[in-house]
C-alpha atoms as a PDB file:
ATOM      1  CA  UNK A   1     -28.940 106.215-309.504  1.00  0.00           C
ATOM      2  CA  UNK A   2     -32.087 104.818-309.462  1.00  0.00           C
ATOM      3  CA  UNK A   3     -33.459 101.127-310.103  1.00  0.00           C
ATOM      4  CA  UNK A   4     -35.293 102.303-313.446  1.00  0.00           C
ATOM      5  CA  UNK A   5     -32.524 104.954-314.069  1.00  0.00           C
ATOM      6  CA  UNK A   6     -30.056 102.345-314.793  1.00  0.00           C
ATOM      7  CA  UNK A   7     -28.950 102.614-318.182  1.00  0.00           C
ATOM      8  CA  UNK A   8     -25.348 104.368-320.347  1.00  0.00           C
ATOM      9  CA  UNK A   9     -25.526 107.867-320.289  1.00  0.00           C
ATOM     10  CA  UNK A  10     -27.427 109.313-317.298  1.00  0.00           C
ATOM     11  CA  UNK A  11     -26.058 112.714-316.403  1.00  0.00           C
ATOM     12  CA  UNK A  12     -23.803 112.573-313.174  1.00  0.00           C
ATOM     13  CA  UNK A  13     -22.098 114.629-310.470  1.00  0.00           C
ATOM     14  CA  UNK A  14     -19.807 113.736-307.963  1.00  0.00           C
ATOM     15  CA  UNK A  15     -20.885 111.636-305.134  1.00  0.00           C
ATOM     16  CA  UNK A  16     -23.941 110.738-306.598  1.00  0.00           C
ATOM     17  CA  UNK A  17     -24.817 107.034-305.660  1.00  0.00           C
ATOM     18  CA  UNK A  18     -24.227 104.459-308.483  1.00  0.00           C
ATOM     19  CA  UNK A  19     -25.260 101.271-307.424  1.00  0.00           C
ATOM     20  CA  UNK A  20     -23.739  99.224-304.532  1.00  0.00           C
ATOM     21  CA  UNK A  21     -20.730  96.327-305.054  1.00  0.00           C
ATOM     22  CA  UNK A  22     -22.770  93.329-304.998  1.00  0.00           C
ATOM     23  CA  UNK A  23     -24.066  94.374-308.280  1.00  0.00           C
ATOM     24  CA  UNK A  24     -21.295  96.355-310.067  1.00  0.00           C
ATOM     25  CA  UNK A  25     -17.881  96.413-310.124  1.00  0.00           C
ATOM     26  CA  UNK A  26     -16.903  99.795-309.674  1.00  0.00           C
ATOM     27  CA  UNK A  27     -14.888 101.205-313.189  1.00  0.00           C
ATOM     28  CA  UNK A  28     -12.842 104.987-313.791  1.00  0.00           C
ATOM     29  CA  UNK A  29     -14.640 107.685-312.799  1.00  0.00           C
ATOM     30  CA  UNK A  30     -15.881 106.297-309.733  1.00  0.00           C
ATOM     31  CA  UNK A  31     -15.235 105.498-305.995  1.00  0.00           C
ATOM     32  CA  UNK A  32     -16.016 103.004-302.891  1.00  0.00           C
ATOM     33  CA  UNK A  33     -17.930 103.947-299.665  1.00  0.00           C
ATOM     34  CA  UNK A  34     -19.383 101.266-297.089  1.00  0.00           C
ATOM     35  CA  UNK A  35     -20.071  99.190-300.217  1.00  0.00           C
ATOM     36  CA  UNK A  36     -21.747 101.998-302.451  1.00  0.00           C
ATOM     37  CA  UNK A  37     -20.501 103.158-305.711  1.00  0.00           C
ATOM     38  CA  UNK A  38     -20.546 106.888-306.100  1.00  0.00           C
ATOM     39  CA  UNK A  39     -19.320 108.748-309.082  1.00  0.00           C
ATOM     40  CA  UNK A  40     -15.991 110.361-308.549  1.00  0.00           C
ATOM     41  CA  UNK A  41     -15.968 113.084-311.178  1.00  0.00           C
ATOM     42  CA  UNK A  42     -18.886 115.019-313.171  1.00  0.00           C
ATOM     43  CA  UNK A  43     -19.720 112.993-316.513  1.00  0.00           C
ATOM     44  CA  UNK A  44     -22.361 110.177-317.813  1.00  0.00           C
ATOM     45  CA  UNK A  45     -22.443 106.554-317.064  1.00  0.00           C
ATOM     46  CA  UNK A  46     -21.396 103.756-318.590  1.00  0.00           C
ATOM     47  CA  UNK A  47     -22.511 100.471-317.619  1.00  0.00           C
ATOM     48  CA  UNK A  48     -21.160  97.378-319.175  1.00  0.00           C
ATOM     49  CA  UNK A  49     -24.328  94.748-318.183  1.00  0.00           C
ATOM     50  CA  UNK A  50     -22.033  91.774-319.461  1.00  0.00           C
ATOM     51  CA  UNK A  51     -19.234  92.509-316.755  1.00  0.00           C
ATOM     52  CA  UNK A  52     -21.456  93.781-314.503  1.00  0.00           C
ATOM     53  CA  UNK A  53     -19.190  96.819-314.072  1.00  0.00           C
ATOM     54  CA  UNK A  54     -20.175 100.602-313.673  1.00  0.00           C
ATOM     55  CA  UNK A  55     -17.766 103.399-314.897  1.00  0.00           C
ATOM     56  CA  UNK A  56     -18.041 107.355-315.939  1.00  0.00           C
ATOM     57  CA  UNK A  57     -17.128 109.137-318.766  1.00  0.00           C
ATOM     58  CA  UNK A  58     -16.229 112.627-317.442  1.00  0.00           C
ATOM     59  CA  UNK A  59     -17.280 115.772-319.492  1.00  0.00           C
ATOM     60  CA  UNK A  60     -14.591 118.068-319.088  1.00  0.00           C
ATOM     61  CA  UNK A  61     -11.279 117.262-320.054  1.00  0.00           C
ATOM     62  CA  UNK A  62      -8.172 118.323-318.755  1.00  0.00           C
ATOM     63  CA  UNK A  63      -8.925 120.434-315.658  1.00  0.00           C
ATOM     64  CA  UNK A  64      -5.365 122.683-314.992  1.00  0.00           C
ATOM     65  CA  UNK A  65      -4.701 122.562-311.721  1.00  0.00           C
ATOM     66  CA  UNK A  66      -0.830 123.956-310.581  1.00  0.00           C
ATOM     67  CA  UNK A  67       0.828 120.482-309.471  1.00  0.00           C
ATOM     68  CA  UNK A  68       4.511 120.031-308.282  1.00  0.00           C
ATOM     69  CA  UNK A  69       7.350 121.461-310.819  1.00  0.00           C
ATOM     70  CA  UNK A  70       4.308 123.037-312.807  1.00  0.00           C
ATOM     71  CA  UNK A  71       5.426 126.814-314.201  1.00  0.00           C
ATOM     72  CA  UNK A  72       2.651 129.115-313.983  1.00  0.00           C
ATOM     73  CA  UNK A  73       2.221 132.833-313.883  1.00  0.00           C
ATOM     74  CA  UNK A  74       0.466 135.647-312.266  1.00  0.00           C
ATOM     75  CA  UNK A  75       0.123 138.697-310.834  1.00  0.00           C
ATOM     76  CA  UNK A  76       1.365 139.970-307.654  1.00  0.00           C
ATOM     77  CA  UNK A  77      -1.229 140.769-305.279  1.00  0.00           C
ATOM     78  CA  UNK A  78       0.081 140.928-301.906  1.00  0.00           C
ATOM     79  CA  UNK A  79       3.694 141.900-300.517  1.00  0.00           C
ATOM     80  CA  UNK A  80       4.545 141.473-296.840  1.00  0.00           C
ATOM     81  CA  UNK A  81       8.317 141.970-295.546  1.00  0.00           C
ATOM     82  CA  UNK A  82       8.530 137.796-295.619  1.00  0.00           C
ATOM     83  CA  UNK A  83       6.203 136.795-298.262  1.00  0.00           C
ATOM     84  CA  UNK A  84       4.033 137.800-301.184  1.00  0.00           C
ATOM     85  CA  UNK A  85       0.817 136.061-302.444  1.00  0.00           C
ATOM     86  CA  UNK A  86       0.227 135.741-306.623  1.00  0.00           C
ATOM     87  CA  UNK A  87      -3.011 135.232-308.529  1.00  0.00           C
ATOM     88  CA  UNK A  88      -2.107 132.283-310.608  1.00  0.00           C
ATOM     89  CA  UNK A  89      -3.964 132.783-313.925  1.00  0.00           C
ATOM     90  CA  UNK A  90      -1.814 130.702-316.288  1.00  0.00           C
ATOM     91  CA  UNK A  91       0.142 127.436-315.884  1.00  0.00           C
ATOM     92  CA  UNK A  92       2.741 126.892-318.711  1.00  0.00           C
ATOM     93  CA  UNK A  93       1.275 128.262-321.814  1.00  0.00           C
ATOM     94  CA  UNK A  94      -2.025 127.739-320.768  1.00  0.00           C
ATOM     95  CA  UNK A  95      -4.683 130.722-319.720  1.00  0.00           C
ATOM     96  CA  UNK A  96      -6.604 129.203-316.905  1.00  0.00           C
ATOM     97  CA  UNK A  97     -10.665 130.149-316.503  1.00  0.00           C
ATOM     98  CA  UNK A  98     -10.265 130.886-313.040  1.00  0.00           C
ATOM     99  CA  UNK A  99      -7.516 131.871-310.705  1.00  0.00           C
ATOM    100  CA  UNK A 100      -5.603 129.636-308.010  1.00  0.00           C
ATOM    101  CA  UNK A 101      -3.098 131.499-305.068  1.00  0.00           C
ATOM    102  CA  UNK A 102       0.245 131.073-304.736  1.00  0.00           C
ATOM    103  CA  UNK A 103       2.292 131.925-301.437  1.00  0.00           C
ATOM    104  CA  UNK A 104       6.453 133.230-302.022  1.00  0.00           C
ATOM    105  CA  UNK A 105       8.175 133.039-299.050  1.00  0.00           C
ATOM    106  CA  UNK A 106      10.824 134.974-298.572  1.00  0.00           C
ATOM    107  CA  UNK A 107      13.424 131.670-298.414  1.00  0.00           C
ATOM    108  CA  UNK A 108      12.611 130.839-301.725  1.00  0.00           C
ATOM    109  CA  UNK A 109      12.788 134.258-303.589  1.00  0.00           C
ATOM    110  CA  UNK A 110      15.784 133.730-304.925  1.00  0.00           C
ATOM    111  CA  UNK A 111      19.613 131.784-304.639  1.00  0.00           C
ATOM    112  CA  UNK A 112      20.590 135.115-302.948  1.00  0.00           C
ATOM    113  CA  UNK A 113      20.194 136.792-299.689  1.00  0.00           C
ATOM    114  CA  UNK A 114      17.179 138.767-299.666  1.00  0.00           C
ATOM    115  CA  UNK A 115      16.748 141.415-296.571  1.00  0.00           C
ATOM    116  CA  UNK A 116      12.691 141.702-297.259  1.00  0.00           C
ATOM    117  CA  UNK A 117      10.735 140.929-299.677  1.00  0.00           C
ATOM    118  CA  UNK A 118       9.584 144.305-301.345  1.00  0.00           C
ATOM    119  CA  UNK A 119      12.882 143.826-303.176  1.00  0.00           C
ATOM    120  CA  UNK A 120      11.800 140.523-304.644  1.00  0.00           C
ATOM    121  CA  UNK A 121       8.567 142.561-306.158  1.00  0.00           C
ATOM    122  CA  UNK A 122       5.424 144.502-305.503  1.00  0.00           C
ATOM    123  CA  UNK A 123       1.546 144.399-305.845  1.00  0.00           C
ATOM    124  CA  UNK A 124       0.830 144.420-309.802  1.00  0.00           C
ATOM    125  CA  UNK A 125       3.742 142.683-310.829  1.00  0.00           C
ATOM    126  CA  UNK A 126       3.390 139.993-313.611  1.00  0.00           C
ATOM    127  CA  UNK A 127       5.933 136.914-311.774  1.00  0.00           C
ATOM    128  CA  UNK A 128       6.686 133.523-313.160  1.00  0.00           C
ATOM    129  CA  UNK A 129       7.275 130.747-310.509  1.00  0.00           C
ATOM    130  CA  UNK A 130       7.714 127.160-310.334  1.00  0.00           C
ATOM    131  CA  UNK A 131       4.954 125.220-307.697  1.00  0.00           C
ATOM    132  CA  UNK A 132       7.320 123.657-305.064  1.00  0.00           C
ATOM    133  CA  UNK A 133       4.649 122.207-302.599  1.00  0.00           C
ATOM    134  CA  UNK A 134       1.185 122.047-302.511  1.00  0.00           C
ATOM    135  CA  UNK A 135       0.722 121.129-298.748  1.00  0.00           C
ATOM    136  CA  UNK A 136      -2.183 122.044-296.678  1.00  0.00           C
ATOM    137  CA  UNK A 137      -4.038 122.861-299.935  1.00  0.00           C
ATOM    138  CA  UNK A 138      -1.962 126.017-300.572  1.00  0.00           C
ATOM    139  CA  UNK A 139       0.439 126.266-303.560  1.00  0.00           C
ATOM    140  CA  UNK A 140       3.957 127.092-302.509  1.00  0.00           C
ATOM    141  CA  UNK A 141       6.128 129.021-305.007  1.00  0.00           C
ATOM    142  CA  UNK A 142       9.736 129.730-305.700  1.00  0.00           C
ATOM    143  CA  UNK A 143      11.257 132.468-308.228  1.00  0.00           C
ATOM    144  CA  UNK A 144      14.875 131.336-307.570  1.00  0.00           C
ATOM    145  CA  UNK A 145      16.145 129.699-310.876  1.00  0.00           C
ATOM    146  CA  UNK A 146      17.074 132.355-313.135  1.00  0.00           C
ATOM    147  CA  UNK A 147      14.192 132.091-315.807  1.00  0.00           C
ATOM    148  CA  UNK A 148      11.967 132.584-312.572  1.00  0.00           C
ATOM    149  CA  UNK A 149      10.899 136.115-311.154  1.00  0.00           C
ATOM    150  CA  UNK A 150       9.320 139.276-312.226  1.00  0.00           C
ATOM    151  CA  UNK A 151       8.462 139.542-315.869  1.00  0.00           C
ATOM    152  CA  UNK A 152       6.731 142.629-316.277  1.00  0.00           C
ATOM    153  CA  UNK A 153       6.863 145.647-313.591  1.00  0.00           C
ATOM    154  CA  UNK A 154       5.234 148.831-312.899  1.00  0.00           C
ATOM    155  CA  UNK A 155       6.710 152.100-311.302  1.00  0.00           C
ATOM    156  CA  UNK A 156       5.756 152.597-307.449  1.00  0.00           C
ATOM    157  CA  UNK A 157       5.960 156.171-308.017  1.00  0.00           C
ATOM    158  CA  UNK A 158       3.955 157.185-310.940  1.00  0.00           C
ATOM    159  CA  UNK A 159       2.631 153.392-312.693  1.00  0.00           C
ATOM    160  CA  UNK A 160       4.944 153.646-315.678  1.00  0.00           C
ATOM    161  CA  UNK A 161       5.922 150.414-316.471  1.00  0.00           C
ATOM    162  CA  UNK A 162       9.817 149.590-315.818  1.00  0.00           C
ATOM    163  CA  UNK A 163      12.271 148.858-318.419  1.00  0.00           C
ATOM    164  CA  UNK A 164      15.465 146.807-317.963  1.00  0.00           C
ATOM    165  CA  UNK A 165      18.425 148.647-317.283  1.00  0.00           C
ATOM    166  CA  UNK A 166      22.577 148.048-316.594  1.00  0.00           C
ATOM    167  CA  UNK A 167      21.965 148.773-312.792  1.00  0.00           C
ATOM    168  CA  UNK A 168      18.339 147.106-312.422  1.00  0.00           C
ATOM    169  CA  UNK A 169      14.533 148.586-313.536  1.00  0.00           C
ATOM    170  CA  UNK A 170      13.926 152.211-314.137  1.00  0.00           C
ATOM    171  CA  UNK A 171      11.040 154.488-315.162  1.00  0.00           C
ATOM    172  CA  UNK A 172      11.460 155.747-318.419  1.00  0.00           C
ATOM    173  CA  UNK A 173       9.216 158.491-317.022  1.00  0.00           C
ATOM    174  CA  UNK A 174      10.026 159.750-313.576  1.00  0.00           C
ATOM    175  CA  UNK A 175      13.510 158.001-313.961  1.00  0.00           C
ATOM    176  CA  UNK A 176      13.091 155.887-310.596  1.00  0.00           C
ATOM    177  CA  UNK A 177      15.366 152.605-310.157  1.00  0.00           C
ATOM    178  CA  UNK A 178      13.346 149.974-308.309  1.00  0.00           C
ATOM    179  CA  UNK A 179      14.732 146.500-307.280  1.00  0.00           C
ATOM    180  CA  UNK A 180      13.029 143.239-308.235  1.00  0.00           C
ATOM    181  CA  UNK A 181      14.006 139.611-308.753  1.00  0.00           C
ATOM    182  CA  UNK A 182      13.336 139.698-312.240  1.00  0.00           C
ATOM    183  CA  UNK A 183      13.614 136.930-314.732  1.00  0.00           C
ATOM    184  CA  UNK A 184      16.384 136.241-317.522  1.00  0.00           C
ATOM    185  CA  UNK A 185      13.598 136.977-320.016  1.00  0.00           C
ATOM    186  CA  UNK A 186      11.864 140.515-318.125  1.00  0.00           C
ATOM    187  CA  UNK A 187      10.331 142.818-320.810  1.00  0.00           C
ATOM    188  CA  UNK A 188      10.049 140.402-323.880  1.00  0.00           C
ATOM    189  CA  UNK A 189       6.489 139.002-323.855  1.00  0.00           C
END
């Protein structure tokens, strides 16, 4: 921010230089390098002249991002014999705008054995799944509780979608049973 630019309001975005330490103290919003402010997050300033102290108000409120224990849905769109990878388009009740990736190993498919994981699910299925790390940036799912898993499913053979049965999922159409880990609640929203 400039010397004549120095007033509430001015439209930042993150990293954008603020002022330096020896003339503000640096508020919310913002962070420290080598004795420059820089604005943290995208917003407009706020600078209290009385306490010499330099903070942002950010502009968009409540980002969802999947944390640790967060629920969140979405469909699957990769299936490997240890792992599958899900488009994560809604965390609790919430739609998201964009999508965030999930990986399922294999381990954490469910409180039972499980031989590979095309009989966990399959590309196009709608899972739910509970974020159980988010290390190196990548958000690491498990379906194993038993509200967790598959909620809606579609037919390998002819795209039907499968209904919940006494001996697993079948095709109302082509009659095919198909395994899945499917969730206490599969079919009902």
């Amino acid at each position: 921010m400039r010397e004549n630019d120095r007033k509430s309001g001015q439209f930042v975005v993150p990293g954008e230089r603020l002022g330096v330490i020896e003339e503000f103290i640096p508020g919310t919003g913002t962070y420290t390098k080598d004795g420059v402010i820089h604005s943290q997050i995208t917003g407009r300033t706020l600078l209290d002249m009385l306490n010499k102290k330099v903070s942002i108000y950010p502009l968009i409120h409540g980002v969802s991002v999947p944390k640790i224990g967060s629920i969140v849905a979405g469909q699957v769109s990769n299936v490997q014999s240890k792992s599958a990878t899900l488009r994560i388009s809604q965390i609790g009740n919430k739609f998201l705008s964009g999508n965030f990736t999930g990986i399922l190993h294999i381990s954490d498919a469910s409180l039972d054995y499980v031989d590979i994981m095309y009989d966990v699910c399959k590309p196009g299925d709608i899972m739910r799944a509970k974020v159980i790390s988010t290390m190196n940036r990548t958000h690491h799912l498990s379906t194993s509780e038993r509200n967790l898993g598959v909620i809606c499913s579609f037919c390998s053979h002819c795209g039907h979608m499968l209904t919940l049965q006494e001996r697993g999922l079948r095709c109302p159409k082509c009659g095919k049973i198909e395994k899945r880990k499917f969730a206490s609640d599969y079919g009902k929203g």
